[in-house]
C-alpha atoms as a PDB file:
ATOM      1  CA  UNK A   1    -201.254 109.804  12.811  1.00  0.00           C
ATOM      2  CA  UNK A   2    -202.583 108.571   9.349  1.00  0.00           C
ATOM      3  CA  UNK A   3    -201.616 105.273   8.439  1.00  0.00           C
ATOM      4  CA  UNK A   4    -200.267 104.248   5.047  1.00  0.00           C
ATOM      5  CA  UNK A   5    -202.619 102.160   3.022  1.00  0.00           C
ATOM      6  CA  UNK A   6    -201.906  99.211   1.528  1.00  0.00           C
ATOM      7  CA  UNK A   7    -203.945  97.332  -1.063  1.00  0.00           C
ATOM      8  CA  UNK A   8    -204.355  93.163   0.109  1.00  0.00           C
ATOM      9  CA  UNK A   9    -204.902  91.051  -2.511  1.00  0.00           C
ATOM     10  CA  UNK A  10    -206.385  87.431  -2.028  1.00  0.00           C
ATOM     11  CA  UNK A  11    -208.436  84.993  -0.838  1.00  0.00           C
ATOM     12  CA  UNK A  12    -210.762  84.816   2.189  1.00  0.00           C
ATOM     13  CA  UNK A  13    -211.073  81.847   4.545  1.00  0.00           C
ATOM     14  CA  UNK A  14    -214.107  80.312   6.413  1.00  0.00           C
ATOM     15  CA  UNK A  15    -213.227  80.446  10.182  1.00  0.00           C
ATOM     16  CA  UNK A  16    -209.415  80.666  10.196  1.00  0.00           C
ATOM     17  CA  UNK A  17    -207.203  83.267  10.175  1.00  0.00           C
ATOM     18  CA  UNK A  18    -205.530  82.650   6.571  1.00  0.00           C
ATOM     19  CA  UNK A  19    -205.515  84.387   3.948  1.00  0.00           C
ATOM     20  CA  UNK A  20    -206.954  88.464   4.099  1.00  0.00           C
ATOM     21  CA  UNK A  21    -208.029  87.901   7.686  1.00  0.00           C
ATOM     22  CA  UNK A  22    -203.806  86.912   8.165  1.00  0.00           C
ATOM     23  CA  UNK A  23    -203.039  89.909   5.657  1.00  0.00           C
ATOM     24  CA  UNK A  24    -205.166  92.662   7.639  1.00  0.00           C
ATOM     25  CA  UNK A  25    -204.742  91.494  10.981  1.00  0.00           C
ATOM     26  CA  UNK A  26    -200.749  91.963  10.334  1.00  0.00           C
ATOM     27  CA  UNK A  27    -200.702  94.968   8.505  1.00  0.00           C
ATOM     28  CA  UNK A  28    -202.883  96.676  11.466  1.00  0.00           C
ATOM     29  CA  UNK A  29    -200.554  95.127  14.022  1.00  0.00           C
ATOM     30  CA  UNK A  30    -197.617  96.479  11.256  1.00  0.00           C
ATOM     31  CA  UNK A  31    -199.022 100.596  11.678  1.00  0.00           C
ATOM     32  CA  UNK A  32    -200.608  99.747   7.690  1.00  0.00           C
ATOM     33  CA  UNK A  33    -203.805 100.668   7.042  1.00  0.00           C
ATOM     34  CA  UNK A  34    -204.665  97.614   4.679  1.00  0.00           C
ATOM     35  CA  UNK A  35    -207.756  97.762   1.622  1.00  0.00           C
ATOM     36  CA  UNK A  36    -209.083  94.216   0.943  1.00  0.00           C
ATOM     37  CA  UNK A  37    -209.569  93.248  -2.555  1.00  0.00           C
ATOM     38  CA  UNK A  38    -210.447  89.697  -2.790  1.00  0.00           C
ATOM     39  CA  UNK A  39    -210.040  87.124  -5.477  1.00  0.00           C
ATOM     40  CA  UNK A  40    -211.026  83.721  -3.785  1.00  0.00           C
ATOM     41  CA  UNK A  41    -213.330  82.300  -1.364  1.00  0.00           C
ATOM     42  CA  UNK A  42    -212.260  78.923   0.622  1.00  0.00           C
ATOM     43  CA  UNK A  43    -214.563  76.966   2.451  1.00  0.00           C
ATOM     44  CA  UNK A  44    -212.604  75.359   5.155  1.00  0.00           C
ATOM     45  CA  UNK A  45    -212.012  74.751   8.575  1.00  0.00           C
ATOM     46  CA  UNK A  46    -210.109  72.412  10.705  1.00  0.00           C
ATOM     47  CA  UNK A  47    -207.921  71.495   7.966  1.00  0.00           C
ATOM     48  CA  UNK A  48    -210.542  70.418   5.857  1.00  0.00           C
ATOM     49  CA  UNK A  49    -211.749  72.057   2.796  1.00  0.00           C
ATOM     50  CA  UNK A  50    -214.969  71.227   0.642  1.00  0.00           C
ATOM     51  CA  UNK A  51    -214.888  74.223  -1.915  1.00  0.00           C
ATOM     52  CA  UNK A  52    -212.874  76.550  -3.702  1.00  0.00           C
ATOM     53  CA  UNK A  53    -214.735  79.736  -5.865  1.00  0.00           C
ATOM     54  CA  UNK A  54    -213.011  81.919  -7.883  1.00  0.00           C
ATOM     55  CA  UNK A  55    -214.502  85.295  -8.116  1.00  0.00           C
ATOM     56  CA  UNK A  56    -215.503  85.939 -11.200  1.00  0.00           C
ATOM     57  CA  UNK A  57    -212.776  88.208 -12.794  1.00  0.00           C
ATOM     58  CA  UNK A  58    -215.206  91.188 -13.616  1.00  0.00           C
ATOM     59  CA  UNK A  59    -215.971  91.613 -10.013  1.00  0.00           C
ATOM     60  CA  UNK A  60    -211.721  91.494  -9.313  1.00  0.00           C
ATOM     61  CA  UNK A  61    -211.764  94.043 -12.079  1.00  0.00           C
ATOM     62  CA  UNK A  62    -214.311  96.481 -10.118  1.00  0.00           C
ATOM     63  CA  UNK A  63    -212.414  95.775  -7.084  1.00  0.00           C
ATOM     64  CA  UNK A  64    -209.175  97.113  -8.397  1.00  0.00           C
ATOM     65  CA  UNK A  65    -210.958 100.125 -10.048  1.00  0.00           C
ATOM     66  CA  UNK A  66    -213.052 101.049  -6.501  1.00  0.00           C
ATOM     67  CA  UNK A  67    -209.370 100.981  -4.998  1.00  0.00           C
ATOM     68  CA  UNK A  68    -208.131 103.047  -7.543  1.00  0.00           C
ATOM     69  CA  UNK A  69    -210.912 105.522  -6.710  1.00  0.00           C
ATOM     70  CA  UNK A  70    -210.642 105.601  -3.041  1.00  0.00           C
ATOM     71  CA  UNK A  71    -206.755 107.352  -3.087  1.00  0.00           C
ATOM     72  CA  UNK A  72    -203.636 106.611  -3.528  1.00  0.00           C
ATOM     73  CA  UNK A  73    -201.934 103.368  -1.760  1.00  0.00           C
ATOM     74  CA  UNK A  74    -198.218 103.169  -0.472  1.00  0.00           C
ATOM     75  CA  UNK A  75    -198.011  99.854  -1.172  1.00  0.00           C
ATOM     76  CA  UNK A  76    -199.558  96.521  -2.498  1.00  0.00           C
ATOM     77  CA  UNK A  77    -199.089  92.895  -1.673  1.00  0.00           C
ATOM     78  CA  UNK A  78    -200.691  90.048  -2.959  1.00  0.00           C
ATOM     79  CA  UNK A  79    -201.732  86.467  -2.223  1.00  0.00           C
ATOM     80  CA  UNK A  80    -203.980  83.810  -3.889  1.00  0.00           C
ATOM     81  CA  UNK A  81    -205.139  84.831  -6.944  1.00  0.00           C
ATOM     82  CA  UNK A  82    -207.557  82.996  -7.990  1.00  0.00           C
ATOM     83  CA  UNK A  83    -208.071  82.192 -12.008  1.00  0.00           C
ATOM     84  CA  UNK A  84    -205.501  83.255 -14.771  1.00  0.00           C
ATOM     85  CA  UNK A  85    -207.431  85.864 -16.133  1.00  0.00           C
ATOM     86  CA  UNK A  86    -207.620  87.041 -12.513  1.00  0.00           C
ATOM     87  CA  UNK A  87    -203.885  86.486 -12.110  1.00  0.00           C
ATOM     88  CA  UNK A  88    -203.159  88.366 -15.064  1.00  0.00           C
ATOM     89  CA  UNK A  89    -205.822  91.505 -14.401  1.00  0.00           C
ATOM     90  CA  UNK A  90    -203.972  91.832 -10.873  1.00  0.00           C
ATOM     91  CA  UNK A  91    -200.317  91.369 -12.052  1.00  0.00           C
ATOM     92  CA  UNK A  92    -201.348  93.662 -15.249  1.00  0.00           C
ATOM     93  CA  UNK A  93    -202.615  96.508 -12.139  1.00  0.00           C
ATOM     94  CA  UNK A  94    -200.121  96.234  -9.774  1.00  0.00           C
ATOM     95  CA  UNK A  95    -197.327  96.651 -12.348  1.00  0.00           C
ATOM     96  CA  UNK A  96    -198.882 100.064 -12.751  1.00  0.00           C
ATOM     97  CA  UNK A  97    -198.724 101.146  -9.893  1.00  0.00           C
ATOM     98  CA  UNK A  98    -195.350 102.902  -8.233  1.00  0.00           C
ATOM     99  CA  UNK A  99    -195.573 100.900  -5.292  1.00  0.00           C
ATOM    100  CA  UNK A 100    -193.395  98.575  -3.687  1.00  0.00           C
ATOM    101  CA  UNK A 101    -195.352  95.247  -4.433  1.00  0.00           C
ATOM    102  CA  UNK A 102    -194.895  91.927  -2.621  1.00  0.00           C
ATOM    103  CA  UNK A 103    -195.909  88.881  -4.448  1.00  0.00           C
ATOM    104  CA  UNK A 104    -196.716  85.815  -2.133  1.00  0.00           C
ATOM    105  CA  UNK A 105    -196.809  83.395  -5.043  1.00  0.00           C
ATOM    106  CA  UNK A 106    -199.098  80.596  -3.682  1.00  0.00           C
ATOM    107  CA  UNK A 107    -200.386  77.872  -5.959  1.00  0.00           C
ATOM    108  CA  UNK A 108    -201.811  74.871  -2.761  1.00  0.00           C
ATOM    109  CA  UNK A 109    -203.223  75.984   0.079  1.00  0.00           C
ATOM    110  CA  UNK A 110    -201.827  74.933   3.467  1.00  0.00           C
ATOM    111  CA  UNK A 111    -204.488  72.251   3.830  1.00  0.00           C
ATOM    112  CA  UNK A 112    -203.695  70.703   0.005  1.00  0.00           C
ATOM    113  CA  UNK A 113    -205.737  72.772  -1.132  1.00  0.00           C
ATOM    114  CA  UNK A 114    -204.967  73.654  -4.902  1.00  0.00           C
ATOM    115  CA  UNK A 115    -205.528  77.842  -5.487  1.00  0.00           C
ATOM    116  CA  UNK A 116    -203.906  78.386  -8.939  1.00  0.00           C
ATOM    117  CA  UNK A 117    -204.349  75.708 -11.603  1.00  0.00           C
ATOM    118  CA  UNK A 118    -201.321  75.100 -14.293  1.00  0.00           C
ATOM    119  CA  UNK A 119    -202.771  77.926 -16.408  1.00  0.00           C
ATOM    120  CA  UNK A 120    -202.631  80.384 -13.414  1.00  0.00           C
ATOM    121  CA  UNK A 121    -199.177  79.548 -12.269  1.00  0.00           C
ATOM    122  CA  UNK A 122    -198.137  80.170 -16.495  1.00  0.00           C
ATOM    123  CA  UNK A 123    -199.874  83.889 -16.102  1.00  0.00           C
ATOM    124  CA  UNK A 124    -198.340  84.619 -12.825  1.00  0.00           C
ATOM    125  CA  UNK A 125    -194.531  83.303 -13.848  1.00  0.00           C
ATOM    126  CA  UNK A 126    -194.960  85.794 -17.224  1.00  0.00           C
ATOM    127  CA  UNK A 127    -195.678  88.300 -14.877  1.00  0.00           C
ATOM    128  CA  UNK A 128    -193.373  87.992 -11.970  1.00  0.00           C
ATOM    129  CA  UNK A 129    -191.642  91.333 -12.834  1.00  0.00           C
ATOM    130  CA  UNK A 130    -194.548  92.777 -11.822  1.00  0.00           C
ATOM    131  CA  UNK A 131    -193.437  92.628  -8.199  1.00  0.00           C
ATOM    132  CA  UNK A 132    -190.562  94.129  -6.294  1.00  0.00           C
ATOM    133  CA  UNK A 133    -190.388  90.727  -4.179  1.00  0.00           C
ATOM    134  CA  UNK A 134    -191.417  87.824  -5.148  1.00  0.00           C
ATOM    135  CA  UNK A 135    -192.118  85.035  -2.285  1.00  0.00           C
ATOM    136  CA  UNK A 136    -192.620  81.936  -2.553  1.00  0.00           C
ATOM    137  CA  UNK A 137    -192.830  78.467  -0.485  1.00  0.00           C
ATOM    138  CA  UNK A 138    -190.328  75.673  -1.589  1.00  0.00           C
ATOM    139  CA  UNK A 139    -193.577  73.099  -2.458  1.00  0.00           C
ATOM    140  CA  UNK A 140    -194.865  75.615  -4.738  1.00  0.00           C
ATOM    141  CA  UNK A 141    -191.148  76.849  -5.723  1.00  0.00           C
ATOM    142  CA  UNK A 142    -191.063  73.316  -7.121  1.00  0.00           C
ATOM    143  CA  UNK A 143    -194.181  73.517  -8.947  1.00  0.00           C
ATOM    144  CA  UNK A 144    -193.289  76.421 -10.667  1.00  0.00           C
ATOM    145  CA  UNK A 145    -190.200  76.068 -11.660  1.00  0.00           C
ATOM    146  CA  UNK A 146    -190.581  72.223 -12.306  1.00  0.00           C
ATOM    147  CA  UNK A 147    -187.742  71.104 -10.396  1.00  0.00           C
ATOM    148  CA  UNK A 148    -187.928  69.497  -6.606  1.00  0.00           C
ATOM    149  CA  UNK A 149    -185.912  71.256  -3.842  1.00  0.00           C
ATOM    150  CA  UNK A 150    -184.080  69.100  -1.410  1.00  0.00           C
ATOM    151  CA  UNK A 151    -181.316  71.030  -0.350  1.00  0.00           C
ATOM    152  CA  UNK A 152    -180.512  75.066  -0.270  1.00  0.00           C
ATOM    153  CA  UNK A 153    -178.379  74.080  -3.139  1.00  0.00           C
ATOM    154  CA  UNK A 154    -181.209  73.115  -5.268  1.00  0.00           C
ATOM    155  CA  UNK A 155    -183.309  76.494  -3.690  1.00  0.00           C
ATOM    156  CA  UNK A 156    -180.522  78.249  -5.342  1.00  0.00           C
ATOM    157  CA  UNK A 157    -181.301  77.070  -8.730  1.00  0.00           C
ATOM    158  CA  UNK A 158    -184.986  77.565  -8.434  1.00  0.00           C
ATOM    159  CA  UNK A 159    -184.616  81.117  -7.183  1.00  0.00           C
ATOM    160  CA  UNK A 160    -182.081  81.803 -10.498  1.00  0.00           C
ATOM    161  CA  UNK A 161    -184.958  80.586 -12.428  1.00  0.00           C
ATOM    162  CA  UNK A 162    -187.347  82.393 -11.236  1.00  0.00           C
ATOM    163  CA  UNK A 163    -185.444  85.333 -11.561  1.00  0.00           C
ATOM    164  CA  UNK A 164    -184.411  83.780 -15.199  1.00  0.00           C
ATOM    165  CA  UNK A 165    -188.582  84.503 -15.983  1.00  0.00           C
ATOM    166  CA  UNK A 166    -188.464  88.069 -14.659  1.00  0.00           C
ATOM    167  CA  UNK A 167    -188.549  88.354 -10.826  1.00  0.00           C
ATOM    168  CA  UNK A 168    -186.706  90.721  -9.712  1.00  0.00           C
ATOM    169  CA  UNK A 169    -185.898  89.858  -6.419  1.00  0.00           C
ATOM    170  CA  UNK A 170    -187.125  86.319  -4.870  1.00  0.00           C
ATOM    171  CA  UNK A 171    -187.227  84.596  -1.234  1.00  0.00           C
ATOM    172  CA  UNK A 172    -187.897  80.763  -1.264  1.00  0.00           C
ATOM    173  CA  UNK A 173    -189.338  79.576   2.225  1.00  0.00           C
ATOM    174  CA  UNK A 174    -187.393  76.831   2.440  1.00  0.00           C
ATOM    175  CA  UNK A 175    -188.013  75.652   6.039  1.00  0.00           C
ATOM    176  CA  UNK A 176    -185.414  72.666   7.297  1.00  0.00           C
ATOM    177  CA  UNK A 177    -183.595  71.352   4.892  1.00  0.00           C
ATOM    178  CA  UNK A 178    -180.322  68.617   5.145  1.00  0.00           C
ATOM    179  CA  UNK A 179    -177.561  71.272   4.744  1.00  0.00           C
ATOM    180  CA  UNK A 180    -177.196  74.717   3.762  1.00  0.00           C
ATOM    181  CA  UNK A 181    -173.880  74.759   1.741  1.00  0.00           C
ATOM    182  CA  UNK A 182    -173.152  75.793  -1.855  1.00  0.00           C
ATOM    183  CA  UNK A 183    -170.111  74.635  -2.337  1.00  0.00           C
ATOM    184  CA  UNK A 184    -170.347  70.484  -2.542  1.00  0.00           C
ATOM    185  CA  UNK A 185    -166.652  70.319  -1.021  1.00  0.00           C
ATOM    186  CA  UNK A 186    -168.520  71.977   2.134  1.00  0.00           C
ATOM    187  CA  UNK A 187    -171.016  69.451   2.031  1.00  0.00           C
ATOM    188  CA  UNK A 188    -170.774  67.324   5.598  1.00  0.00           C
ATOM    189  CA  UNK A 189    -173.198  64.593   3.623  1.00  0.00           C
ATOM    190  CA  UNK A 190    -175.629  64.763   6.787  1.00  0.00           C
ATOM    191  CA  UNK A 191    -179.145  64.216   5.884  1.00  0.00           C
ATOM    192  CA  UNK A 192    -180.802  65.294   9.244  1.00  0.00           C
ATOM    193  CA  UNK A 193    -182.373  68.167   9.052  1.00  0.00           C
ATOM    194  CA  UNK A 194    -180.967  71.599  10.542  1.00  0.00           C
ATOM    195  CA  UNK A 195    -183.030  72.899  13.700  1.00  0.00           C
ATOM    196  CA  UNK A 196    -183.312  76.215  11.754  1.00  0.00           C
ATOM    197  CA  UNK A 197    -185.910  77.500   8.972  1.00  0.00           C
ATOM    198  CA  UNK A 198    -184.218  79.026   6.340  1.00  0.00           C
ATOM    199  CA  UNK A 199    -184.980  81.652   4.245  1.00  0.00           C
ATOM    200  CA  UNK A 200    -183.533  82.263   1.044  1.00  0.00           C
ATOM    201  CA  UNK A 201    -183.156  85.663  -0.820  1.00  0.00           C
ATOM    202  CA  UNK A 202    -181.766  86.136  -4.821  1.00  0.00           C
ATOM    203  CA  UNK A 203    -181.500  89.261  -6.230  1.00  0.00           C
ATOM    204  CA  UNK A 204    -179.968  88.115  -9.477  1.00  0.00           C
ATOM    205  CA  UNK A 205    -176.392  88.992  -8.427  1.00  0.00           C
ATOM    206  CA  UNK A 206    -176.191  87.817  -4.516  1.00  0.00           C
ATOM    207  CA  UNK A 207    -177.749  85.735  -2.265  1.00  0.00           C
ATOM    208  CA  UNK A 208    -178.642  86.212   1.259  1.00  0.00           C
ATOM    209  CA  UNK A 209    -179.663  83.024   3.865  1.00  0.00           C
ATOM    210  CA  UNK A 210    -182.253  84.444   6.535  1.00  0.00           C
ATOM    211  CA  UNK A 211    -182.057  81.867   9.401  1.00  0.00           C
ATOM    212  CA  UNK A 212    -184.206  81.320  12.568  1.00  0.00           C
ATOM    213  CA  UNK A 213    -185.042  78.637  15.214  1.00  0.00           C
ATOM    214  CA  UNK A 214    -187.484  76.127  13.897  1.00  0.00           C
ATOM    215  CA  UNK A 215    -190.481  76.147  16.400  1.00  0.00           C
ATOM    216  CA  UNK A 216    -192.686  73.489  16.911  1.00  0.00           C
ATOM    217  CA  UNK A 217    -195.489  75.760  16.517  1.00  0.00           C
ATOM    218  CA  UNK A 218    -197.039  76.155  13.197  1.00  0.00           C
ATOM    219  CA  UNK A 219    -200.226  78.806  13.571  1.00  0.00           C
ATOM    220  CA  UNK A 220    -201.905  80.175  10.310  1.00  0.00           C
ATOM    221  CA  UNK A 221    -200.691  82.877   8.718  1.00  0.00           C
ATOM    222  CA  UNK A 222    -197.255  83.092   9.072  1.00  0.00           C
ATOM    223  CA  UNK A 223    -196.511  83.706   5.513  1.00  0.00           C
ATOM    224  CA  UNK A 224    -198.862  86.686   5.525  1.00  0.00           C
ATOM    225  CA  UNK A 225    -196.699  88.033   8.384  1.00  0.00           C
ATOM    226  CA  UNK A 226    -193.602  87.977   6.679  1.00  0.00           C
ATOM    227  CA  UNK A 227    -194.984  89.453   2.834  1.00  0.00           C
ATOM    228  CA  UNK A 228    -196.485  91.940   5.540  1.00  0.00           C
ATOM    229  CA  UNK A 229    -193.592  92.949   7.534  1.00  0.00           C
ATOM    230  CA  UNK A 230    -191.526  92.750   4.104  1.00  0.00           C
ATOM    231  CA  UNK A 231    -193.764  95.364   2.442  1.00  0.00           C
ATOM    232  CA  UNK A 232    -193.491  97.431   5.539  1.00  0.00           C
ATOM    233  CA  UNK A 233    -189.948  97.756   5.750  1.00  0.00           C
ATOM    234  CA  UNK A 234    -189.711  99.021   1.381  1.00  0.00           C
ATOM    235  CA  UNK A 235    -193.018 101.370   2.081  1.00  0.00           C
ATOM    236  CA  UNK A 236    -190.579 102.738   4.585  1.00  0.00           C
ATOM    237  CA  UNK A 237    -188.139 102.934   1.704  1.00  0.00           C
ATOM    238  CA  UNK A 238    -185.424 100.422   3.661  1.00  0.00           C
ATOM    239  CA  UNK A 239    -183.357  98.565   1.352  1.00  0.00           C
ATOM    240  CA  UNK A 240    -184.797  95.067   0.195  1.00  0.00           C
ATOM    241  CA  UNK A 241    -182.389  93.060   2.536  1.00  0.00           C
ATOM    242  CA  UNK A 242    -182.806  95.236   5.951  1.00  0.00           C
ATOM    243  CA  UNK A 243    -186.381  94.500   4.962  1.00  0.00           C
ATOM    244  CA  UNK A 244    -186.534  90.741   4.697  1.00  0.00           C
ATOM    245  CA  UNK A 245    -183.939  91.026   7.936  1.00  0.00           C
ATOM    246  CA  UNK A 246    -187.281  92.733   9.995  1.00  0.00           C
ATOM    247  CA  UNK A 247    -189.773  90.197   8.314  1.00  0.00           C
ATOM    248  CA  UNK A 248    -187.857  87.383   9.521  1.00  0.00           C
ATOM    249  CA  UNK A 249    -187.688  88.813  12.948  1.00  0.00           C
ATOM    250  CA  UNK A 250    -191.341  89.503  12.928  1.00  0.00           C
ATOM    251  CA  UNK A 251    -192.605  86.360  11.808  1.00  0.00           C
ATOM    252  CA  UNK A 252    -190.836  84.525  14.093  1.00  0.00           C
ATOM    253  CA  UNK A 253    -191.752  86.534  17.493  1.00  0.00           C
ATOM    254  CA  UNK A 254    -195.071  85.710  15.418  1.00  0.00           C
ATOM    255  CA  UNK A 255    -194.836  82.286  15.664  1.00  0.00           C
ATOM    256  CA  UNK A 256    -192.805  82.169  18.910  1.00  0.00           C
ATOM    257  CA  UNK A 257    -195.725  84.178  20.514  1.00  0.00           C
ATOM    258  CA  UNK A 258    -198.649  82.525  19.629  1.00  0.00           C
ATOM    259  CA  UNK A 259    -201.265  82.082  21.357  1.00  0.00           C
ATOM    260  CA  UNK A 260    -203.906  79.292  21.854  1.00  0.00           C
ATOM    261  CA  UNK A 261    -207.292  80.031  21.002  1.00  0.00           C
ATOM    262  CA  UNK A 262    -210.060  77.339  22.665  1.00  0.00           C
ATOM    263  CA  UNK A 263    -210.784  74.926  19.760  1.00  0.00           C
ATOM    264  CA  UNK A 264    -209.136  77.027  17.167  1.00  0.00           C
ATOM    265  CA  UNK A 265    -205.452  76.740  17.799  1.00  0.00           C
ATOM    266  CA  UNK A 266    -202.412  78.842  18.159  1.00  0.00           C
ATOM    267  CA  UNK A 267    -203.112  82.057  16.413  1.00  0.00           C
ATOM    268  CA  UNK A 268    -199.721  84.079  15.193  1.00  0.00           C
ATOM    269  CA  UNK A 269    -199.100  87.499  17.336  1.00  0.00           C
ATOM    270  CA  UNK A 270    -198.099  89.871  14.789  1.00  0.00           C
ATOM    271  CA  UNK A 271    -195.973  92.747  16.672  1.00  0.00           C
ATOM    272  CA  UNK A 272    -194.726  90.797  19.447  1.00  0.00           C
ATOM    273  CA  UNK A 273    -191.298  91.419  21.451  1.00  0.00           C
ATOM    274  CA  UNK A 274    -188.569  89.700  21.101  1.00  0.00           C
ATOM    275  CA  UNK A 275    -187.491  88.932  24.983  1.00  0.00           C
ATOM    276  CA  UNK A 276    -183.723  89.553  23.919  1.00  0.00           C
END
């Protein structure tokens, strides 16, 4: 059987599983046959980083062309991007392609690390339209969209302004936060947080809350498991919301699942079970 390939856009990470090492690891364990194109090298390891290099936006450039050459893809999602004149060369490609594209908008890094400079997030938010699905993590939610997120009822307003500058669909990660109603009469005033990591989809008309147990178990490359499992579920032409239904279940057997690796930590394991 000939697996669909999918184009994986980022950056790569010195010994951890971030990044395209997360992005092909789950698209393998997803039946995707994923093409690397990357746009970033991070130096890092135990949490610490000492560099972050761009690749220089020609080389992108070839990348993108050399994929173009090699066939056609079923599907494209994309990471860090690097540079704005990288961010804008990728957008500018993938919007050209008739693909289901999933944009994992990431602006820091999960160790602080900052991967897209003001001028970067600017050429990505012109561009958002570019992707079927836009996803995003509340911290850099807030930076783009210059607003801080504290409950699902400010998540709501980001994700309407983010689809105010042209994404067509969006998911904030929004992990635990204080409450999850819209409606302030509903609002039980509690500020502890909710054992649950939420999940919020706008799709300029509705939105959808995808909920799961909040595990105390945080391996890398969870995010690349659910822009994975995502992009699955449209190259498989599901609708957008059965798909982010699957991601969520995926990335949290993910997380539930993982396993320890001697000195390196859990690792995530992409195409696990669910015991129920």
């Amino acid at each position: 059987m000939r697996l669909p390939p999918v184009a994986v856009v980022g950056a790569t990470y010195t010994a951890s599983e971030r990044g395209l090492a997360a992005d092909v690891l789950a698209a393998r364990a997803l039946g995707l046959a994923p093409l690397p194109v990357c746009t970033s090298i991070v130096v890092a390891s135990g949490g610490r980083v000492t560099d972050v290099t761009d690749v220089p936006v020609d080389t992108v450039r070839a990348q993108l062309e050399h994929l173009d050459g090699a066939g056609p893809i079923h599907g494209v999602k994309i990471g860090i991007l690097g540079g704005p004149k990288t961010a804008a060369s990728v957008l500018d490609w993938a919007a050209s392609q008739s693909v289901p594209v999933v944009l994992d908008l990431v602006a820091s890094g999960p160790s602080g690390e900052t991967v897209l400079e003001a001028r970067g997030i600017d050429a990505v938010a012109d561009r958002l339209g570019a992707a079927t699905l836009v996803t995003v993590s509340k911290a850099d939610a807030e930076l783009v969209t210059n607003g801080q997120i504290e409950s699902l009822d400010d998540a709501q307003v980001a994700a309407q302004r983010l689809h105010n500058r042209g994404a067509a669909a969006v998911v904030i990660r929004c992990g635990s936060l204080p409450y999850r109603f819209y409606d302030a009469a509903d609002d039980p005033g509690s500020e502890t947080k909710r054992p649950f990591f939420a999940d919020l989809y706008y799709d300029g008309e509705d939105f959808a809350l995808f909920e799961a147990p909040l595990l105390d178990v945080h391996p890398d490359g969870a995010s690349s498991a659910f822009a994975l499992a995502a992009l699955s579920g449209l190259v498989d032409d599901a609708p957008i919301e059965e798909a982010l239904q699957r991601a969520k279940r995926v990335a949290t057997e993910a997380v539930r699942h993982a396993a320890e690796v001697d000195g390196h930590g859990p690792r995530l394991a992409v195409g696990a079970r669910s015991d129920s």
